[in-house]
PDB file of N, CA and C in Angstrom:
ATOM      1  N   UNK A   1     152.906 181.286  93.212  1.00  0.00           N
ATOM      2  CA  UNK A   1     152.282 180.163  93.767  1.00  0.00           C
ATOM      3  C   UNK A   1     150.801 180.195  93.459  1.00  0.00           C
ATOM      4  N   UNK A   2     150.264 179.066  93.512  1.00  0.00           N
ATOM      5  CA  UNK A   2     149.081 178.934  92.645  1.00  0.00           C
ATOM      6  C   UNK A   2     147.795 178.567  93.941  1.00  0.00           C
ATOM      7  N   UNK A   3     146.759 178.764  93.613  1.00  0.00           N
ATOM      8  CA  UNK A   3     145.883 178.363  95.276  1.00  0.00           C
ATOM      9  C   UNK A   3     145.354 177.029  95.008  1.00  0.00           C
ATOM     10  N   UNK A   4     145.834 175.785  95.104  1.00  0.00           N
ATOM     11  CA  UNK A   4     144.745 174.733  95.098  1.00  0.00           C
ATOM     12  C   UNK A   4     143.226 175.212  95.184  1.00  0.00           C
ATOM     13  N   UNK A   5     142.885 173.759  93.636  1.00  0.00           N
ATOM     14  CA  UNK A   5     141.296 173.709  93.523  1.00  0.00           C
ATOM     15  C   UNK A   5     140.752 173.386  94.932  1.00  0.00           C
ATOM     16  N   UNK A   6     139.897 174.190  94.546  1.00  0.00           N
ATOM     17  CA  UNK A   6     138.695 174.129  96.147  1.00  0.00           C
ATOM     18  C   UNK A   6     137.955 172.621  96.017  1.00  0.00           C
ATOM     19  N   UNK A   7     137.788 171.905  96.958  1.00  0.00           N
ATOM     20  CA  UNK A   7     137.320 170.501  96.669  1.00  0.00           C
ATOM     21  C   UNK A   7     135.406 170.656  96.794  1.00  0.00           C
ATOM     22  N   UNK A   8     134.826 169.602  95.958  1.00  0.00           N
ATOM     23  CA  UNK A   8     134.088 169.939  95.723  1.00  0.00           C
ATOM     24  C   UNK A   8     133.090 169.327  97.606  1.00  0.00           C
ATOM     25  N   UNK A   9     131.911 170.546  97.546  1.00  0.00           N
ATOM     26  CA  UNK A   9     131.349 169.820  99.105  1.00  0.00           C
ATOM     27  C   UNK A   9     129.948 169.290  98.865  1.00  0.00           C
ATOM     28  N   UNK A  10     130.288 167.695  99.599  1.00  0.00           N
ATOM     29  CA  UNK A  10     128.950 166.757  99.199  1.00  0.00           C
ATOM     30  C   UNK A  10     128.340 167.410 100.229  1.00  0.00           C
ATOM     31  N   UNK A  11     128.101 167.620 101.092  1.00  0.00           N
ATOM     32  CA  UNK A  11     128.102 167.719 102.721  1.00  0.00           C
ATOM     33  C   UNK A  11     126.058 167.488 102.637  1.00  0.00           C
ATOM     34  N   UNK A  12     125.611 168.236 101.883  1.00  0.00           N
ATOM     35  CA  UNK A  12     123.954 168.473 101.745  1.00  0.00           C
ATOM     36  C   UNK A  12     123.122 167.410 100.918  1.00  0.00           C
ATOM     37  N   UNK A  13     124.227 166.328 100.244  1.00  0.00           N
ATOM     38  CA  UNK A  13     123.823 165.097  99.295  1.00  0.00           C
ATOM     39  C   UNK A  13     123.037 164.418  99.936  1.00  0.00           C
ATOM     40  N   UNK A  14     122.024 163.972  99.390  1.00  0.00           N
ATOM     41  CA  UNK A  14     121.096 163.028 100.190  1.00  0.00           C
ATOM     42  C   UNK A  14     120.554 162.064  99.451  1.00  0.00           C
ATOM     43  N   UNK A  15     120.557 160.344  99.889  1.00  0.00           N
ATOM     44  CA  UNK A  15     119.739 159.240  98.951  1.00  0.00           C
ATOM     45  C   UNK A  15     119.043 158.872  99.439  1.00  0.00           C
ATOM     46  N   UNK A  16     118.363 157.670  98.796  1.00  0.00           N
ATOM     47  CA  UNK A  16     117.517 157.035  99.218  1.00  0.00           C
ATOM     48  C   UNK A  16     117.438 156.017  98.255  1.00  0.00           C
ATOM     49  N   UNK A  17     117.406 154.446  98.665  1.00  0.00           N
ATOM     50  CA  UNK A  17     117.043 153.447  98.142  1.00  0.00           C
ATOM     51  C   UNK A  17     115.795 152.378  98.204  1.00  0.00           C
ATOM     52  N   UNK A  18     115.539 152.367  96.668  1.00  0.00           N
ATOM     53  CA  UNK A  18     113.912 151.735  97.092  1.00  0.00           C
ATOM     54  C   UNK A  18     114.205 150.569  96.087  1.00  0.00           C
ATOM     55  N   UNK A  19     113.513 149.030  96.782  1.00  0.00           N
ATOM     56  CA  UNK A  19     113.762 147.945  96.235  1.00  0.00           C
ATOM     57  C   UNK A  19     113.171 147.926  94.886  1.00  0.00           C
ATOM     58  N   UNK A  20     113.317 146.855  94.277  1.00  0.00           N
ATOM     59  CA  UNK A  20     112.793 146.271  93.327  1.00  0.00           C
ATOM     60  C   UNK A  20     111.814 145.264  93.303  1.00  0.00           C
ATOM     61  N   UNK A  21     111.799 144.781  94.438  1.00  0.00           N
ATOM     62  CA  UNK A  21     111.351 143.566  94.868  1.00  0.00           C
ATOM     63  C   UNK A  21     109.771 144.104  95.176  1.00  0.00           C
ATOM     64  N   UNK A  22     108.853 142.809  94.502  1.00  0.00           N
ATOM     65  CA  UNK A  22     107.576 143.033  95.106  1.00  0.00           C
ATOM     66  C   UNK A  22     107.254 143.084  96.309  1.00  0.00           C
ATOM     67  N   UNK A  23     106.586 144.154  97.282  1.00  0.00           N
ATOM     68  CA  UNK A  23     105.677 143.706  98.545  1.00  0.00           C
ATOM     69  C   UNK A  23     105.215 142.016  98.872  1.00  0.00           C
ATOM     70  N   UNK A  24     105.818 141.443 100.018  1.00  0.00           N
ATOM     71  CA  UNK A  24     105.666 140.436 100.382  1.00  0.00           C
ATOM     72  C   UNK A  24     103.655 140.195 100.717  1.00  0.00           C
ATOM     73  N   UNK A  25     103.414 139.044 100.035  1.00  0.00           N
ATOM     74  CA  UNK A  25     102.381 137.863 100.811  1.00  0.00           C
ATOM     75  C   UNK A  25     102.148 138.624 101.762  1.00  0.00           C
ATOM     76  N   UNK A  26     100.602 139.060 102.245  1.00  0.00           N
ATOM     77  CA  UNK A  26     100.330 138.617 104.321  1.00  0.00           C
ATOM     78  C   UNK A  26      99.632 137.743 104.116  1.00  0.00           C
ATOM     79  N   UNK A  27     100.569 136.463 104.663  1.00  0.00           N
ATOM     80  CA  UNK A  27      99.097 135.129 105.167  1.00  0.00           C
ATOM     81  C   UNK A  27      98.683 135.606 106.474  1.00  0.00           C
ATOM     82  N   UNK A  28      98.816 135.766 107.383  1.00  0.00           N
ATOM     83  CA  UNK A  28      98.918 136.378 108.793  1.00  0.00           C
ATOM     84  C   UNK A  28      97.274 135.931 109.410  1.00  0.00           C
ATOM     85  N   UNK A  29      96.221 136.207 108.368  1.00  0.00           N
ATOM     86  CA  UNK A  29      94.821 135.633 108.733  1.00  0.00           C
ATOM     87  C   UNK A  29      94.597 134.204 107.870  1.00  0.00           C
ATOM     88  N   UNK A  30      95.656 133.525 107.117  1.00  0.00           N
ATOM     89  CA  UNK A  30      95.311 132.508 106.923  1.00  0.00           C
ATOM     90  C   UNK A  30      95.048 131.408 107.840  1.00  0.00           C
ATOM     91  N   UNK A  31      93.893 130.526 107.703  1.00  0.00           N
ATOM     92  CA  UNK A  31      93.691 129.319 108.449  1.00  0.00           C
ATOM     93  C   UNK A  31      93.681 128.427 108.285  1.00  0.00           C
ATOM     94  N   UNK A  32      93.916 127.120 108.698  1.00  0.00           N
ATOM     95  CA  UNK A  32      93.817 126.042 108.489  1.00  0.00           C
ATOM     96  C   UNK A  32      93.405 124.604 109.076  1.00  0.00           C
ATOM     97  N   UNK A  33      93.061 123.572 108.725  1.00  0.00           N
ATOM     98  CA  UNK A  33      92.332 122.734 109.352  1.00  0.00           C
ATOM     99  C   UNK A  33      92.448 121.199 108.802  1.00  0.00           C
ATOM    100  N   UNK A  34      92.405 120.028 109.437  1.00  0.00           N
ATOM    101  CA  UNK A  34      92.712 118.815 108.784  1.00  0.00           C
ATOM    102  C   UNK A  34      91.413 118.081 109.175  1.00  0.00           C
ATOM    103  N   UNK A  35      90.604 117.320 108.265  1.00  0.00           N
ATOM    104  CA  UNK A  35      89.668 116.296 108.576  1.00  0.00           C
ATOM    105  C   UNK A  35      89.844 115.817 107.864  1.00  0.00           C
ATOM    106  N   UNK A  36      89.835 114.545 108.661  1.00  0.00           N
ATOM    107  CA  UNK A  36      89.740 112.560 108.408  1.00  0.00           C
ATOM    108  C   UNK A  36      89.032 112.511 107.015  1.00  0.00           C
ATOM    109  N   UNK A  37      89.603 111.776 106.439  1.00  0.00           N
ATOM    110  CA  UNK A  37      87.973 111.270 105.661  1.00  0.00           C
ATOM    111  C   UNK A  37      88.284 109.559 105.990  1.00  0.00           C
ATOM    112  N   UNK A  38      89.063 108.828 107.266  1.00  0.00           N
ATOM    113  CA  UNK A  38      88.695 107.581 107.815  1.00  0.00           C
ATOM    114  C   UNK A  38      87.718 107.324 108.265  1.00  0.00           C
ATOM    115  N   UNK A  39      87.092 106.449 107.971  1.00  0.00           N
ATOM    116  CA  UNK A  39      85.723 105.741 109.044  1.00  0.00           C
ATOM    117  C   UNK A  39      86.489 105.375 110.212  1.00  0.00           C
ATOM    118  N   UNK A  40      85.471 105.468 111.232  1.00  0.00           N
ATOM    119  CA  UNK A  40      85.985 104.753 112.455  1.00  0.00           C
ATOM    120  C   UNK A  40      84.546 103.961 112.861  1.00  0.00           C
ATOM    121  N   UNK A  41      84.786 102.200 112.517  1.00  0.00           N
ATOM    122  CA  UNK A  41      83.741 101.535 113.028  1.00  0.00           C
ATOM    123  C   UNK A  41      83.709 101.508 114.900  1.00  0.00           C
ATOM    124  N   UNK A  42      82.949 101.416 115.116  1.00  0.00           N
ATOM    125  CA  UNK A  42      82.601 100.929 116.636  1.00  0.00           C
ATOM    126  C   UNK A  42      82.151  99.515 116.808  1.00  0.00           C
ATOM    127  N   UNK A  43      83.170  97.973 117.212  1.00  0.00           N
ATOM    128  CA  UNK A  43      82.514  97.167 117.633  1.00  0.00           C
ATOM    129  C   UNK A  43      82.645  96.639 118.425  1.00  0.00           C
ATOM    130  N   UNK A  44      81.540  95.596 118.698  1.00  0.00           N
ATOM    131  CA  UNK A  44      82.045  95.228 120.209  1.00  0.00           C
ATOM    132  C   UNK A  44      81.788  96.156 121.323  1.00  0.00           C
ATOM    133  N   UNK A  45      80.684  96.785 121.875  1.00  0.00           N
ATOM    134  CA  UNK A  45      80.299  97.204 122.773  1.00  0.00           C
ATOM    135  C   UNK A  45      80.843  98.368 123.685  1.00  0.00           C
ATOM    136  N   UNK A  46      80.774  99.583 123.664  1.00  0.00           N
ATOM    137  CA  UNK A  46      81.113 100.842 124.571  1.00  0.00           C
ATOM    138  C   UNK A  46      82.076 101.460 124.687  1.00  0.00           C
ATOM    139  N   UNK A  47      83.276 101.230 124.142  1.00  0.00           N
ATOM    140  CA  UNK A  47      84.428 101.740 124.223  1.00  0.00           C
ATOM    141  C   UNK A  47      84.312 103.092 122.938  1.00  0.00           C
ATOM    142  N   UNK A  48      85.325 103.568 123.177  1.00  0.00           N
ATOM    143  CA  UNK A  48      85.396 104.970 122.300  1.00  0.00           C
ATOM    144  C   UNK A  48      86.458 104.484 121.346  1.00  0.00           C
ATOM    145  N   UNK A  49      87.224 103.329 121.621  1.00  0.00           N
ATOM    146  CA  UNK A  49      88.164 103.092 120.372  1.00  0.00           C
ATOM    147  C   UNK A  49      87.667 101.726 119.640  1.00  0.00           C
ATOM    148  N   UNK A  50      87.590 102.450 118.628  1.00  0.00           N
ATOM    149  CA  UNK A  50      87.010 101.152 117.927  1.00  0.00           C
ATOM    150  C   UNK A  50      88.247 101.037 116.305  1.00  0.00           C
ATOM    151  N   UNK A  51      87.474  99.997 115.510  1.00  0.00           N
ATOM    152  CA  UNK A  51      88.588  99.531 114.674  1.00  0.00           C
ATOM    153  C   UNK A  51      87.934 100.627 113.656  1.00  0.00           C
ATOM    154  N   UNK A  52      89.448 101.350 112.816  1.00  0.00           N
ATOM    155  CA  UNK A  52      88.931 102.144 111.719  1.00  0.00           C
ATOM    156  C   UNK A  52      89.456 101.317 110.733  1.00  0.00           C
ATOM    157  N   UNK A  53      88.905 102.081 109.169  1.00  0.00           N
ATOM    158  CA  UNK A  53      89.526 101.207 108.338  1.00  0.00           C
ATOM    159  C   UNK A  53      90.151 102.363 107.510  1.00  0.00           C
ATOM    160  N   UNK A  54      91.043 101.365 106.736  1.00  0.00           N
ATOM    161  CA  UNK A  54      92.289 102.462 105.958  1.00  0.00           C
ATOM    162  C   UNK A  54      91.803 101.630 104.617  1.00  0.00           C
ATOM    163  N   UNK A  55      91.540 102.768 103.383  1.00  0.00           N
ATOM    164  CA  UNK A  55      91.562 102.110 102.064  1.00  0.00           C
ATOM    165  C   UNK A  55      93.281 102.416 101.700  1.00  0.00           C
ATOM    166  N   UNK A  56      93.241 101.138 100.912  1.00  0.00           N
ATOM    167  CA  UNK A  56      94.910 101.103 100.489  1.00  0.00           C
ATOM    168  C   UNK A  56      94.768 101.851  99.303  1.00  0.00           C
ATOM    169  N   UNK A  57      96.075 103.015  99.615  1.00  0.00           N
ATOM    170  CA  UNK A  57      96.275 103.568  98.059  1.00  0.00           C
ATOM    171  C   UNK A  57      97.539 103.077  97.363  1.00  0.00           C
ATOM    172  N   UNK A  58      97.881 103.919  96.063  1.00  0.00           N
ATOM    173  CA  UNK A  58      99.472 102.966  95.700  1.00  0.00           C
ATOM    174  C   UNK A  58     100.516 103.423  96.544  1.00  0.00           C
ATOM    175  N   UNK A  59     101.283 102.637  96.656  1.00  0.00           N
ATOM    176  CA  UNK A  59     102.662 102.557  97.552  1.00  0.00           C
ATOM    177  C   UNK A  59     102.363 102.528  98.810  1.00  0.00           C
ATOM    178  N   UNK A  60     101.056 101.997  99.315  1.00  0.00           N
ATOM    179  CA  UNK A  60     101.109 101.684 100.766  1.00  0.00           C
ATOM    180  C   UNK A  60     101.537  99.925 100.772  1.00  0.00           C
ATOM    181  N   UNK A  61     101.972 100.340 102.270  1.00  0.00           N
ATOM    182  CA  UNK A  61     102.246  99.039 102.895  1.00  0.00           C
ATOM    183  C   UNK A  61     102.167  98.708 103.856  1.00  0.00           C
ATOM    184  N   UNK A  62     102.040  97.172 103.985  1.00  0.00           N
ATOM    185  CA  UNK A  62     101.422  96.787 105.833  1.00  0.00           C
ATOM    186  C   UNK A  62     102.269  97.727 106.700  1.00  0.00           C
ATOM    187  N   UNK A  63     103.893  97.776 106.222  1.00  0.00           N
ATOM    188  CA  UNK A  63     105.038  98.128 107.484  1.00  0.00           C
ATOM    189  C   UNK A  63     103.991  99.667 107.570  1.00  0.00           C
ATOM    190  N   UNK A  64     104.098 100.538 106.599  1.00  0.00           N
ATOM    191  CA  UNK A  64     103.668 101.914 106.395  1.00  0.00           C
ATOM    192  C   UNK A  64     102.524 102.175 106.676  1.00  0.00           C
ATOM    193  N   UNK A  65     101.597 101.473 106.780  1.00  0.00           N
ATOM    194  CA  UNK A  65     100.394 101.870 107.419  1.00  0.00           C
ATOM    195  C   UNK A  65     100.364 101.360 109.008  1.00  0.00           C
ATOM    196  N   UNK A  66     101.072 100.574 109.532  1.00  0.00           N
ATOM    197  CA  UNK A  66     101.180 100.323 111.156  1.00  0.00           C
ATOM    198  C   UNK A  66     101.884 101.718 111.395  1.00  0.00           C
ATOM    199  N   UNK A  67     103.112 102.649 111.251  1.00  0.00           N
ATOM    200  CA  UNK A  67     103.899 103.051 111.489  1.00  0.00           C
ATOM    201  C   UNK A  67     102.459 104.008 111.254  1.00  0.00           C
ATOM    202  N   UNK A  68     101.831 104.687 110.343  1.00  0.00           N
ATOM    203  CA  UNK A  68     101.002 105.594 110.473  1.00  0.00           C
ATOM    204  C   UNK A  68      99.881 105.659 111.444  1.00  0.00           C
ATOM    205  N   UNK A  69      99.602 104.767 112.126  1.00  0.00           N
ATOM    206  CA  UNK A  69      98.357 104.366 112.957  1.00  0.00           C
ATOM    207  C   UNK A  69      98.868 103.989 113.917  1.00  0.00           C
ATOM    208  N   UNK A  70      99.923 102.985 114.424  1.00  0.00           N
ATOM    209  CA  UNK A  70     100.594 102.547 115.268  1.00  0.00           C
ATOM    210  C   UNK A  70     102.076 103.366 116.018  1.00  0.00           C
ATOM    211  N   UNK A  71     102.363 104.057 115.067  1.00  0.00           N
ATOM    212  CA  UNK A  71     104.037 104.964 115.303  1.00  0.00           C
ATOM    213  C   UNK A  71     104.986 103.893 115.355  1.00  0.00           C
ATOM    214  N   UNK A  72     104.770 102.603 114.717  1.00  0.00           N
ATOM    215  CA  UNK A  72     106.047 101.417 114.558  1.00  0.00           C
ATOM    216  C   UNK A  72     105.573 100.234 113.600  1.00  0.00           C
ATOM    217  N   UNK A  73     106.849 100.473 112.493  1.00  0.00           N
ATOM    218  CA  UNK A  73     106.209  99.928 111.587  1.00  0.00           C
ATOM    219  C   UNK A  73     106.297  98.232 111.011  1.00  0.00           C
ATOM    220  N   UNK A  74     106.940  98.027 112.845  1.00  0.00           N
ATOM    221  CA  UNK A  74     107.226  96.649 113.288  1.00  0.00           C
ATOM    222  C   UNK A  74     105.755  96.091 113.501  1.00  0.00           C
ATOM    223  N   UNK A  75     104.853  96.830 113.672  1.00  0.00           N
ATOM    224  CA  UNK A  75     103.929  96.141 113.900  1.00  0.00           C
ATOM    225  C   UNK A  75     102.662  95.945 113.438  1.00  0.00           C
ATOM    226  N   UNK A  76     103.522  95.966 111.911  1.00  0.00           N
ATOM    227  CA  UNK A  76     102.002  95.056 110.232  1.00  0.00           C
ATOM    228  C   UNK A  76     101.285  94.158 110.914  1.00  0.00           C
ATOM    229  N   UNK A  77     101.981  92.776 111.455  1.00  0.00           N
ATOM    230  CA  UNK A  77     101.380  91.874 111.905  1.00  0.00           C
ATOM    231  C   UNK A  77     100.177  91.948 112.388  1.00  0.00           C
ATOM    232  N   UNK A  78      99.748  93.029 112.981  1.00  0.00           N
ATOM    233  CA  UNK A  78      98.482  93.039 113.689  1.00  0.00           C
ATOM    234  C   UNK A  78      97.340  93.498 113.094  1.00  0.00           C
ATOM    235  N   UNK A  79      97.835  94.319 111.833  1.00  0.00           N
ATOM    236  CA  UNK A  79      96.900  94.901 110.820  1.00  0.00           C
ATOM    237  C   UNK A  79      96.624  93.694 109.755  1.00  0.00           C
ATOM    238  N   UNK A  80      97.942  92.846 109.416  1.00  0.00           N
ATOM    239  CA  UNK A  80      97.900  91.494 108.829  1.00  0.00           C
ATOM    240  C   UNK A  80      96.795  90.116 109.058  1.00  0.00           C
ATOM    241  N   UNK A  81      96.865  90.481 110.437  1.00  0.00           N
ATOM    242  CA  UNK A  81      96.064  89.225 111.640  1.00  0.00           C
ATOM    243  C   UNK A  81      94.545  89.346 111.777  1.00  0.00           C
ATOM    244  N   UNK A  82      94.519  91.200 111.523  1.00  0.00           N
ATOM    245  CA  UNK A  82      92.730  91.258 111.519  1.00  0.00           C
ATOM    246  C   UNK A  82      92.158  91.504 110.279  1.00  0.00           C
ATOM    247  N   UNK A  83      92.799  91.283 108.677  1.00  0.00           N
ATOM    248  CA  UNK A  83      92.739  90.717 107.682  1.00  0.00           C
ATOM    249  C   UNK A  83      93.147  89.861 106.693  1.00  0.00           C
ATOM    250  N   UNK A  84      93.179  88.762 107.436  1.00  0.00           N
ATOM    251  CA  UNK A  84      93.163  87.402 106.989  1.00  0.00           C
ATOM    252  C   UNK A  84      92.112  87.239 105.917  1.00  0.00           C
ATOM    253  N   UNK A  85      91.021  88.048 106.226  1.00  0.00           N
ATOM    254  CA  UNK A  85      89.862  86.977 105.202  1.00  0.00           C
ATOM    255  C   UNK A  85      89.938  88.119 104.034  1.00  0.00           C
ATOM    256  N   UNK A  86      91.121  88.486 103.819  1.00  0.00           N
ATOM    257  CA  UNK A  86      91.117  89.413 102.858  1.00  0.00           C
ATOM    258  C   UNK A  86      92.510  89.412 101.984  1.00  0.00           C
ATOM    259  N   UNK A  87      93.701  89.112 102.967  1.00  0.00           N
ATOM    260  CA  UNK A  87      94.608  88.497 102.615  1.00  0.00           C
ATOM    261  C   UNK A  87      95.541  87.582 102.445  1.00  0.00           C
ATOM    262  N   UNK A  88      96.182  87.150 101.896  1.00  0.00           N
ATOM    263  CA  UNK A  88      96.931  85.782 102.085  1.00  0.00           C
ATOM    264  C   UNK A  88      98.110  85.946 102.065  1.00  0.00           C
ATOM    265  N   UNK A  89      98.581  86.949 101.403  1.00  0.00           N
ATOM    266  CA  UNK A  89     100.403  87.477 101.809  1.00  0.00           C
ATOM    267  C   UNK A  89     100.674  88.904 102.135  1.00  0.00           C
ATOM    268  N   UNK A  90     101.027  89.306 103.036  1.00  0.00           N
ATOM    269  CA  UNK A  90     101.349  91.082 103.405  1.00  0.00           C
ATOM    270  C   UNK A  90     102.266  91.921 102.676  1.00  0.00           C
ATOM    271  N   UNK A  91     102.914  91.009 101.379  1.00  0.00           N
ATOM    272  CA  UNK A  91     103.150  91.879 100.294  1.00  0.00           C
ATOM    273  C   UNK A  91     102.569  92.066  99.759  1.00  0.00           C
ATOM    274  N   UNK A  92     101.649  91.788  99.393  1.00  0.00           N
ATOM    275  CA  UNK A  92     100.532  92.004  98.145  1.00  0.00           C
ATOM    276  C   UNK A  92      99.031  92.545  99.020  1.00  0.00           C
ATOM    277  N   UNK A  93      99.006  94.120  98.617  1.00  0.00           N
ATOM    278  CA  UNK A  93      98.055  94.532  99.206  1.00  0.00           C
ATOM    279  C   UNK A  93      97.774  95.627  98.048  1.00  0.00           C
ATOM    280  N   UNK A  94      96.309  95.695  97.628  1.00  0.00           N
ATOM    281  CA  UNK A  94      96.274  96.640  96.300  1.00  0.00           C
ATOM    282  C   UNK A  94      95.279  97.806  96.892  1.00  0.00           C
ATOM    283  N   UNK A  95      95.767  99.058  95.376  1.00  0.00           N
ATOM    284  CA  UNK A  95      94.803  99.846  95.896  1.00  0.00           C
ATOM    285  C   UNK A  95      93.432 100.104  95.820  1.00  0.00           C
ATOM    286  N   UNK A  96      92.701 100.794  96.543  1.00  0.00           N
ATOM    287  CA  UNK A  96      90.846 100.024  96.751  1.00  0.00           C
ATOM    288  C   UNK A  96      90.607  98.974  97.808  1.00  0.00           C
ATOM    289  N   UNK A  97      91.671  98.604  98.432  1.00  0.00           N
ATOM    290  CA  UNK A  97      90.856  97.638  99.530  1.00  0.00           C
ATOM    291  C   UNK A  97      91.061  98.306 100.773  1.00  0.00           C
ATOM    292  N   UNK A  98      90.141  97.967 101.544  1.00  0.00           N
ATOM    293  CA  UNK A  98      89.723  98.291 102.510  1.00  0.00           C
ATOM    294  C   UNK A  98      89.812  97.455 103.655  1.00  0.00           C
ATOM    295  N   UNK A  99      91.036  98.120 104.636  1.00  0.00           N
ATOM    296  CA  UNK A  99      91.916  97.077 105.406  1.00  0.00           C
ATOM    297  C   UNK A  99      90.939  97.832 107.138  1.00  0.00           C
ATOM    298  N   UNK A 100      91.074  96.822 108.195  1.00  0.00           N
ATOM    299  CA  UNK A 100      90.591  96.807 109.205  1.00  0.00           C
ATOM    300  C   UNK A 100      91.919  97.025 109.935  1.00  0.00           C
ATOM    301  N   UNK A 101      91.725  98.411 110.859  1.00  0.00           N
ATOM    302  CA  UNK A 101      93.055  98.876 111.716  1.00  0.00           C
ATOM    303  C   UNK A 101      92.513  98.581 113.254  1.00  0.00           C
ATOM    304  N   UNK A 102      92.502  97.314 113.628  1.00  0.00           N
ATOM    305  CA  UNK A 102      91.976  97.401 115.359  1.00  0.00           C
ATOM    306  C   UNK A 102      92.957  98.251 116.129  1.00  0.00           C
ATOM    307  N   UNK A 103      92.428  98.776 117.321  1.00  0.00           N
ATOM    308  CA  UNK A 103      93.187  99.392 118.320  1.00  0.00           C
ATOM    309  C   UNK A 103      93.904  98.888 119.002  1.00  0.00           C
ATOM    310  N   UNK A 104      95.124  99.220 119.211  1.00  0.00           N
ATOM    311  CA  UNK A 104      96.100  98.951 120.127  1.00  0.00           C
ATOM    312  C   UNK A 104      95.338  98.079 121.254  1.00  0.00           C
ATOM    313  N   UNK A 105      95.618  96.912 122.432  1.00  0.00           N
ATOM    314  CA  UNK A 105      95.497  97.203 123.399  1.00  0.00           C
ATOM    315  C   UNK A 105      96.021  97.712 124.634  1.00  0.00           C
ATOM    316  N   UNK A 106      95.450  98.146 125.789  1.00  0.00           N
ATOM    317  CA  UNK A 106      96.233  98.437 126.756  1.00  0.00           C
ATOM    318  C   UNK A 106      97.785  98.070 127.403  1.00  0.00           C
ATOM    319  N   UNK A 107      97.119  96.625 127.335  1.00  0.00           N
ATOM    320  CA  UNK A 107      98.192  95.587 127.740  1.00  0.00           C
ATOM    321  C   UNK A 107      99.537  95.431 126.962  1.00  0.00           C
ATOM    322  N   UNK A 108      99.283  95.340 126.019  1.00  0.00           N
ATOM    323  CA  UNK A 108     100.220  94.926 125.113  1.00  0.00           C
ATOM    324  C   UNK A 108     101.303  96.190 124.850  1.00  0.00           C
ATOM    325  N   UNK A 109     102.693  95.930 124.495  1.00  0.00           N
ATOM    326  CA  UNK A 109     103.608  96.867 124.243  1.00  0.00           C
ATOM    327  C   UNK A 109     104.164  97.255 123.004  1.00  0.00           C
TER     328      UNK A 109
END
């Protein structure tokens, strides 16, 4: 009778795996910040909200600029109404002009 091979012993094997992958980005101290470059006229006497104006760039539109200033873009009409002497149809609005955004009022819904 013969003695079976002795099996071999991993028992002391040891790994270790290290990526490939570059060390991640730290933004961690990045900062950040947003300023206007809108005018905001003041007229009409003492109030803090006054009418700003929006220059039209391409692909704006009456609906799209109420909805940006207003949060509904049902309501061009009013951006339409306080440039009249500038426009004559609320499809046709180009870029370079310089549209008058009055403020909401209180009253109104």
């Amino acid at each position: 009778m013969s003695t079976p091979p002795k099996k071999p012993d991993f028992s002391n094997v040891q790994s270790r795996v290290t990526g490939t992958e570059a060390p991640r980005a730290d933004f961690s101290n990045v900062q950040s910040s947003v300023t206007s470059s809108e005018e905001t006229i003041h007229e009409g006497g003492g109030g803090s909200q006054g009418v700003q104006v929006h220059t039209v760039v391409r692909g704006d539109t009456l609906s799209g600029i109420a909805k940006h200033y207003y949060g509904k873009a049902g309501m061009w009409p009013i951006i339409f109404e306080a440039n009249r002497d500038k426009l004559d149809n609320p499809d046709l609005i180009h870029p370079g002009q310089e549209l008058k955004i009055p403020p909401l009022e209180a009253d109104k819904d």
